[in-house]
N, C-alpha and C. Protein backbone atom coordinates (compact mmCIF):
# COMPACT_ATOMS: atom_id res chain seq x y z
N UNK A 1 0.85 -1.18 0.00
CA UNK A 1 0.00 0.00 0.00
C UNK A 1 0.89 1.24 0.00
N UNK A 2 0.33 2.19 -1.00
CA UNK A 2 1.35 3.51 -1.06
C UNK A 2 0.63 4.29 -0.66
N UNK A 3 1.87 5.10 0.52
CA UNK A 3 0.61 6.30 1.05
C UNK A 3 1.14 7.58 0.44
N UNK A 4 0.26 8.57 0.62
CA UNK A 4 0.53 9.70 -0.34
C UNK A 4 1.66 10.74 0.09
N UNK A 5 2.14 10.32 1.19
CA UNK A 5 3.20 10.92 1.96
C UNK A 5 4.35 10.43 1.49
N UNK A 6 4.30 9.58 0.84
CA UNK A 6 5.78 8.62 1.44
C UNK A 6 6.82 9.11 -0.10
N UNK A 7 7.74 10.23 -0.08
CA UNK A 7 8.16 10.28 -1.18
C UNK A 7 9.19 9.60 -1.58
N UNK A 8 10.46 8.34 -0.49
CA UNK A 8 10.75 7.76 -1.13
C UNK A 8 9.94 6.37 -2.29
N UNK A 9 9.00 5.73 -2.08
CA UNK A 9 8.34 5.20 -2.81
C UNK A 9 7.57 6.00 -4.20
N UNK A 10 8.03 7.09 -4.12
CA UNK A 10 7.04 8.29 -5.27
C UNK A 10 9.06 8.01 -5.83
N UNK A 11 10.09 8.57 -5.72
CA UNK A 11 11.07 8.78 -5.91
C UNK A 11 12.01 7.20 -6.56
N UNK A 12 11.43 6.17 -5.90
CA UNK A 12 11.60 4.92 -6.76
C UNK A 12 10.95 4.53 -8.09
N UNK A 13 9.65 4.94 -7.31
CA UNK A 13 8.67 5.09 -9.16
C UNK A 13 9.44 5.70 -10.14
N UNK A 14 9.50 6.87 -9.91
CA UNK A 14 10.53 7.74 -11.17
C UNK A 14 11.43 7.32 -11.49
N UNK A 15 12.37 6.80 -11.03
CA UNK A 15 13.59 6.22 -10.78
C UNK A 15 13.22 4.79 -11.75
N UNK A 16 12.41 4.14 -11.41
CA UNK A 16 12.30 2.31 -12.10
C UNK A 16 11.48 2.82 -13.54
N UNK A 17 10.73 3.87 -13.49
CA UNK A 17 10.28 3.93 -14.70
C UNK A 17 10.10 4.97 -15.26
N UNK A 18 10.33 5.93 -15.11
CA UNK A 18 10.50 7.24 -16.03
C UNK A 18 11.63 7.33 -16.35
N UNK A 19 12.63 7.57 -15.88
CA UNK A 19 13.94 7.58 -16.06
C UNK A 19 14.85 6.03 -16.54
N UNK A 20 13.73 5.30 -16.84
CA UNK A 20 14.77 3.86 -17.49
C UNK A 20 15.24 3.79 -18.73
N UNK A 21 16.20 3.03 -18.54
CA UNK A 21 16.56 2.49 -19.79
C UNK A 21 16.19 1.09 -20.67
N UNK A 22 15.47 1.97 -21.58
CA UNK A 22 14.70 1.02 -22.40
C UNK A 22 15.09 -0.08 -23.15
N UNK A 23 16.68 -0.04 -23.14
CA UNK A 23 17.06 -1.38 -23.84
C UNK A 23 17.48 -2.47 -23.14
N UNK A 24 16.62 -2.44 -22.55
CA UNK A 24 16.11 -3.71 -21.14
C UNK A 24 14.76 -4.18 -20.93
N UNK A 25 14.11 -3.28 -21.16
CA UNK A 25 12.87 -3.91 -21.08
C UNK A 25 11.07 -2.58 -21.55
N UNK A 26 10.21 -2.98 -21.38
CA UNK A 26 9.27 -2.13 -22.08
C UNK A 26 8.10 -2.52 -21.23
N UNK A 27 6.88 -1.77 -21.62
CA UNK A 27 5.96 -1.73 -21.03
C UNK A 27 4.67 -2.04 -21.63
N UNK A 28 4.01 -3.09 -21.11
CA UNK A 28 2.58 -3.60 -21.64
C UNK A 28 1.43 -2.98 -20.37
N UNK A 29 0.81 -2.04 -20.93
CA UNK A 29 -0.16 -1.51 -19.82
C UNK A 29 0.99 -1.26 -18.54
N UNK A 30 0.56 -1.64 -18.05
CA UNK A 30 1.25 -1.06 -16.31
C UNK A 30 2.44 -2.47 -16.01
N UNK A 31 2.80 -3.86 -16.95
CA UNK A 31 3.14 -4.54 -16.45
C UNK A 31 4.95 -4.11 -17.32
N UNK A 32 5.99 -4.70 -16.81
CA UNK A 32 6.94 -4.43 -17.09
C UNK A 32 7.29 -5.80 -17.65
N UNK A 33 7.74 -6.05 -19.20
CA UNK A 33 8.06 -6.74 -19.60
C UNK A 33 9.99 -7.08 -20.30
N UNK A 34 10.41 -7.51 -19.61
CA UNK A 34 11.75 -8.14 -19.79
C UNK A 34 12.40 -8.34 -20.86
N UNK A 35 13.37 -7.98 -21.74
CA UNK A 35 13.68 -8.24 -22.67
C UNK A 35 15.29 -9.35 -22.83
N UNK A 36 14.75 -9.81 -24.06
CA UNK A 36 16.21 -11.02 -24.15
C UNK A 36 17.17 -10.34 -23.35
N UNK A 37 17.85 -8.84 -24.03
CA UNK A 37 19.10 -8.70 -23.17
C UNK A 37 19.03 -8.66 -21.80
N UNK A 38 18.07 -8.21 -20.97
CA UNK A 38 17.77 -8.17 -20.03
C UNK A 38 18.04 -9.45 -19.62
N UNK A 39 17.72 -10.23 -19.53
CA UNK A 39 17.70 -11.98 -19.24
C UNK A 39 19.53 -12.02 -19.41
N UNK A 40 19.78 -11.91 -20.60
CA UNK A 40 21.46 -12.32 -20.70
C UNK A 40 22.20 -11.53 -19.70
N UNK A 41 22.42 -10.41 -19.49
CA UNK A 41 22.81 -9.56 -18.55
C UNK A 41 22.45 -9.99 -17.30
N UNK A 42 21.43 -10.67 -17.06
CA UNK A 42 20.97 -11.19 -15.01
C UNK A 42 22.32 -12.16 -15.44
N UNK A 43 22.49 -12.93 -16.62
CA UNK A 43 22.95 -14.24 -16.33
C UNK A 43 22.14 -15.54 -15.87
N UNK A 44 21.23 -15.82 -15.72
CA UNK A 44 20.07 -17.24 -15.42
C UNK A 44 18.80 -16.71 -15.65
N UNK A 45 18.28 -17.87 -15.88
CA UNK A 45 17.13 -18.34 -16.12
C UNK A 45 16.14 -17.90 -14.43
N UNK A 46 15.33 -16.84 -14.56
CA UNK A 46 14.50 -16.92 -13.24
C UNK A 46 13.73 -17.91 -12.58
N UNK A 47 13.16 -18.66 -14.12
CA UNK A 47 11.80 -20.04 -14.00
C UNK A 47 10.56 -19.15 -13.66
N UNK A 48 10.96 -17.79 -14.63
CA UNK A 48 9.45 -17.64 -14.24
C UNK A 48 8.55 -17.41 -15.56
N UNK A 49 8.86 -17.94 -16.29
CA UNK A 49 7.52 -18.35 -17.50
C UNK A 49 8.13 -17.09 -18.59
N UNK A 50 9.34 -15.96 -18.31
CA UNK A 50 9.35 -15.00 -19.21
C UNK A 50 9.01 -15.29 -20.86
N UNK A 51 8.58 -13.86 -21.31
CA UNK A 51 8.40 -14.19 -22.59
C UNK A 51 9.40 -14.40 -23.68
N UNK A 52 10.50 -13.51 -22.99
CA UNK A 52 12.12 -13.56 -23.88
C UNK A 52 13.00 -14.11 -23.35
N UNK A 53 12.73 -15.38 -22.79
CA UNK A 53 13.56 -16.26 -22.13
C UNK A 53 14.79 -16.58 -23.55
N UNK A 54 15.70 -16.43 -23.08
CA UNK A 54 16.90 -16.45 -24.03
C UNK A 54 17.51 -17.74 -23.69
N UNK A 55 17.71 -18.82 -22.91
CA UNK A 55 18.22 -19.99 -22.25
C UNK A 55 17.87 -21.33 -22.57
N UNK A 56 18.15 -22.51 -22.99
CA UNK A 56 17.95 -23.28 -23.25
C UNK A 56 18.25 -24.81 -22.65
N UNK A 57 17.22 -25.71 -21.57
CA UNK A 57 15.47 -25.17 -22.57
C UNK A 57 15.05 -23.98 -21.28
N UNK A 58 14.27 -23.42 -21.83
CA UNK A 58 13.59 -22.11 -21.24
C UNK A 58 13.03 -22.70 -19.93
N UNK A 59 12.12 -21.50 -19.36
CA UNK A 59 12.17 -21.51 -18.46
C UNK A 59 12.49 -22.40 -16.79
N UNK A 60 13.55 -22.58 -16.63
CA UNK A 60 13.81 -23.52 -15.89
C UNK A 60 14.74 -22.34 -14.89
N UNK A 61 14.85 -22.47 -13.50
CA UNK A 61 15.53 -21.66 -12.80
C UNK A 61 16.92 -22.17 -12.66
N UNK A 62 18.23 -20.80 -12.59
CA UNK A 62 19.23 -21.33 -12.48
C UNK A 62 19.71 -21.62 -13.87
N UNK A 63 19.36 -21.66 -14.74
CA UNK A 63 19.55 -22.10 -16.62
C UNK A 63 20.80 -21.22 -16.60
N UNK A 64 21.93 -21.51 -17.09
CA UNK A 64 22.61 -20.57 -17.43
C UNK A 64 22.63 -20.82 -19.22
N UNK A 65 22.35 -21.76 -19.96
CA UNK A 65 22.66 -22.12 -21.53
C UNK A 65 21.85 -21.42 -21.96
N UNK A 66 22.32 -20.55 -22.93
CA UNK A 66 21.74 -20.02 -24.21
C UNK A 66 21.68 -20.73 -25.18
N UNK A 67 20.41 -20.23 -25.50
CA UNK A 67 19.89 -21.27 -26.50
C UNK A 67 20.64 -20.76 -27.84
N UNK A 68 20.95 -21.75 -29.06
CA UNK A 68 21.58 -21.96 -29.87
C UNK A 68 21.45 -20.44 -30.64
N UNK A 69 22.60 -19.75 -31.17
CA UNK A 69 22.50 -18.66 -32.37
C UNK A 69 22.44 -17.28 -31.41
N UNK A 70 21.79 -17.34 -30.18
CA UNK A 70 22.69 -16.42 -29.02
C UNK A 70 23.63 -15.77 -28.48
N UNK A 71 24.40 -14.88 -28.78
CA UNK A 71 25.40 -14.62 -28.44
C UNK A 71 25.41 -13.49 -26.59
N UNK A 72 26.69 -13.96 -26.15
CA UNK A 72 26.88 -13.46 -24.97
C UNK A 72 27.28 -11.81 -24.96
N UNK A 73 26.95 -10.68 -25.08
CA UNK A 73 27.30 -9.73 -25.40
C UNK A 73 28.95 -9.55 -24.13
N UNK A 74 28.37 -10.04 -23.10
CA UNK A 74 29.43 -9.96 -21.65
C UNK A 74 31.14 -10.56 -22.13
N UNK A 75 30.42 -11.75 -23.16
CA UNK A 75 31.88 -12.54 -23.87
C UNK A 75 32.40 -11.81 -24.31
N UNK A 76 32.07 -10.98 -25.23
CA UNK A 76 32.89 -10.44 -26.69
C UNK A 76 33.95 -9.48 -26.00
């Protein structure tokens, strides 16, 4: 529950989503959706059903394999 006082929680909002960087991830309605690089950059697999699960086989927690034709941007 957010109360209308509380400006660090107003100051994280801004912070997680006005001010992001979009080549990580995007926005469907109010939900925040994850993108491949995003996933390669954590490094594992969460296991949580993502839609740009980059790991192979997908969603499984702990996954570190990329799935085939993937490249590691962190390698190069």
């Amino acid at each position: 529950m957010k109360r209308s006082d509380d400006w660090i929680s107003e100051l994280h909002y801004k912070e997680t989503t006005i001010n992001c960087d979009n080549e990580y991830f995007y926005f469907e309605g109010n939900k925040k959706v994850m993108k491949e690089e995003y996933h390669i950059k954590r490094g594992t697999c969460c296991g949580s059903g993502c839609r740009h699960c980059p790991y192979s086989p997908p969603h499984q927690k702990l996954n570190k394999i990329l799935r085939e034709g993937i490249k590691n941007p962190q390698l190069q």
